[in-house]
C-alpha atoms as a PDB file:
ATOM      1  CA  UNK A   1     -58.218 228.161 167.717  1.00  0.00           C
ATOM      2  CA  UNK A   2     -60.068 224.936 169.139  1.00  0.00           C
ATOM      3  CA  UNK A   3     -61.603 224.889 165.086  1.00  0.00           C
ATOM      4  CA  UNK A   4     -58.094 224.627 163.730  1.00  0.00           C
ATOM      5  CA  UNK A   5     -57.326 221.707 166.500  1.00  0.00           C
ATOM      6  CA  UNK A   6     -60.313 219.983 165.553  1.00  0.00           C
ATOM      7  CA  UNK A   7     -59.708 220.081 161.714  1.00  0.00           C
ATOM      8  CA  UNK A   8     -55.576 219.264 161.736  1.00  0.00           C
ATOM      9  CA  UNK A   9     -56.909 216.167 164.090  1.00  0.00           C
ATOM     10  CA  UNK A  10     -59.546 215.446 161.804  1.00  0.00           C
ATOM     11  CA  UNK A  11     -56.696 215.229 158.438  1.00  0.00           C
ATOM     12  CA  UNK A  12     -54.295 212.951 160.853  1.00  0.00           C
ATOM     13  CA  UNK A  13     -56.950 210.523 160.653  1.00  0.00           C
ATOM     14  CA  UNK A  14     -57.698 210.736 157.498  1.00  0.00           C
ATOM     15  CA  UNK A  15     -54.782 209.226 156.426  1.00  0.00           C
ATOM     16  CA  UNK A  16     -54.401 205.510 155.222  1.00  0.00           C
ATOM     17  CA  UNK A  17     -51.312 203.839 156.918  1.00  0.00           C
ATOM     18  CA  UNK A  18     -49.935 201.613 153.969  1.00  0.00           C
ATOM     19  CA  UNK A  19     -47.739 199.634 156.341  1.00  0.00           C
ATOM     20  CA  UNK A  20     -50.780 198.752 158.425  1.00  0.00           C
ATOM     21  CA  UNK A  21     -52.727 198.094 155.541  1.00  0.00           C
ATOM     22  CA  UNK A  22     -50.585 195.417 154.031  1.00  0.00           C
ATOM     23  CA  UNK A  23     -50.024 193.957 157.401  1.00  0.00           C
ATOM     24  CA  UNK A  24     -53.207 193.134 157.625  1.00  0.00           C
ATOM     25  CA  UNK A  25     -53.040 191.777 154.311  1.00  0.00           C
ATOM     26  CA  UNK A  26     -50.051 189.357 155.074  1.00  0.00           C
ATOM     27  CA  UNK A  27     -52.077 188.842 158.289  1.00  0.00           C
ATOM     28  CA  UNK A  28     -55.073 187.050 156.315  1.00  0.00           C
ATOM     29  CA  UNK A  29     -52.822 185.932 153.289  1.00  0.00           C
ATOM     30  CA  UNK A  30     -54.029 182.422 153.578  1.00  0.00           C
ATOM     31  CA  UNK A  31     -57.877 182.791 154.221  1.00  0.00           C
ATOM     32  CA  UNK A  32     -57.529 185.340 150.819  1.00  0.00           C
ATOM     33  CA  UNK A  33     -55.798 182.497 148.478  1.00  0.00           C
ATOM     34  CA  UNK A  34     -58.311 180.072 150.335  1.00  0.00           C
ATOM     35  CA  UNK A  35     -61.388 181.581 149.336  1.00  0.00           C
ATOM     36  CA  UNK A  36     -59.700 182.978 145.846  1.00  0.00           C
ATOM     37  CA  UNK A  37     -59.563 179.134 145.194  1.00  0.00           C
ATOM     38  CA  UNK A  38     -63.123 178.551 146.582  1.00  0.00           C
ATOM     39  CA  UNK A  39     -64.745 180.504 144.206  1.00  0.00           C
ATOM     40  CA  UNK A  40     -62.444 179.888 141.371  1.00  0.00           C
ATOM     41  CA  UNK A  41     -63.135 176.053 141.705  1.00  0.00           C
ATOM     42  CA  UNK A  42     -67.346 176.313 142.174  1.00  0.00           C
ATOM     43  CA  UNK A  43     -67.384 178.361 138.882  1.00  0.00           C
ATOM     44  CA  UNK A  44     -65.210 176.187 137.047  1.00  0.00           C
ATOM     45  CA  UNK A  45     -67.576 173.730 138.485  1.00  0.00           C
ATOM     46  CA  UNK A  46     -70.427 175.590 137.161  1.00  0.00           C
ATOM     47  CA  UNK A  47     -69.272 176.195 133.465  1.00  0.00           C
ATOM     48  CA  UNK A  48     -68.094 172.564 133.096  1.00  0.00           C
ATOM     49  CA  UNK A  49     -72.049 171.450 134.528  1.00  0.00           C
ATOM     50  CA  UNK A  50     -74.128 173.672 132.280  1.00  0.00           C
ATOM     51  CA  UNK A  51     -75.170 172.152 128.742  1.00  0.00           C
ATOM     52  CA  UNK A  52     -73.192 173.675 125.567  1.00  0.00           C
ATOM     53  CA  UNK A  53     -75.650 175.803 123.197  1.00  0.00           C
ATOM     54  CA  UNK A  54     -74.390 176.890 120.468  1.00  0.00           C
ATOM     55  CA  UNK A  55     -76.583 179.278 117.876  1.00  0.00           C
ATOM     56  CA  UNK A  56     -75.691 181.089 114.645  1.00  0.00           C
ATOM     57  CA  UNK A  57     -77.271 182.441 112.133  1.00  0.00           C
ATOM     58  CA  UNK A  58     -76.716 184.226 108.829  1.00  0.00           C
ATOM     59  CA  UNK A  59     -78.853 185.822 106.422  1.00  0.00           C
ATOM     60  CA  UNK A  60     -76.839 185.977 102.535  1.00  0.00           C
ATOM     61  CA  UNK A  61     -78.946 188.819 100.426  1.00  0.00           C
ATOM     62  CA  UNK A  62     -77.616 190.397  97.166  1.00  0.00           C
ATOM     63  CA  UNK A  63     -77.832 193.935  97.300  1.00  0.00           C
ATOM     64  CA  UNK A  64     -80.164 195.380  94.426  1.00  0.00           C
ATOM     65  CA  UNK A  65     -78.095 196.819  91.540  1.00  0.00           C
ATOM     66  CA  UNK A  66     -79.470 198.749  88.718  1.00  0.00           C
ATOM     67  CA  UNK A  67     -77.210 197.273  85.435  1.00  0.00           C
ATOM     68  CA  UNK A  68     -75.929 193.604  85.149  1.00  0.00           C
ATOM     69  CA  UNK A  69     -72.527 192.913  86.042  1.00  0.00           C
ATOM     70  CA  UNK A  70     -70.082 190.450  84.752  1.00  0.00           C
ATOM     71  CA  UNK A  71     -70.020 188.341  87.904  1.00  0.00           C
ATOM     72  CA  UNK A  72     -73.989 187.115  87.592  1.00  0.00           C
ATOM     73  CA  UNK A  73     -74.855 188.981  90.646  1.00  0.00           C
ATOM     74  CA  UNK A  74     -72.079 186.890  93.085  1.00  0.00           C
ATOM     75  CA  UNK A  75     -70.171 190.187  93.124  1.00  0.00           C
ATOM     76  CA  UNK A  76     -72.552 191.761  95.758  1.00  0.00           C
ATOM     77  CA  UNK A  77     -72.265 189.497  98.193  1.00  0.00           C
ATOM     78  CA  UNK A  78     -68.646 190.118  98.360  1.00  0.00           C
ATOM     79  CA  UNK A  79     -69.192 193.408 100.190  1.00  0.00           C
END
């Protein structure tokens, strides 16, 4: 019997107490939104300081076609 004590008292605190949990929330509501906006601001802060690098490339190839069509060849790089 002192097996089935131990395991009901083990489930009780198992248990997550909502209430308590957003208490706690409400509790630190402000040091949340103030570090929220901490780190929101120093990567904004980063992106705007870093140098813009753009890079593209493309490679146009006609694919190899055994009999001439009417288009000179343009027709394969529609595909």
């Amino acid at each position: 019997m002192n097996t089935l004590e131990n395991t009901t008292e083990y489930l009780q605190e198992d248990e997550i107490d909502l209430r308590e949990l957003w208490a706690t929330v409400m509790k630190y509501k402000h040091e949340i939104v103030k570090f929220s906006a901490v780190v929101t601001i120093l990567a904004f802060i980063y992106a705007l300081s870093i140098p813009n690098s753009y890079k593209s490339s493309t490679l146009l190839a006609p694919q190899e076609q055994s009999k001439p069509s009417l288009g000179g060849g343009l027709a394969a790089l529609a595909v």
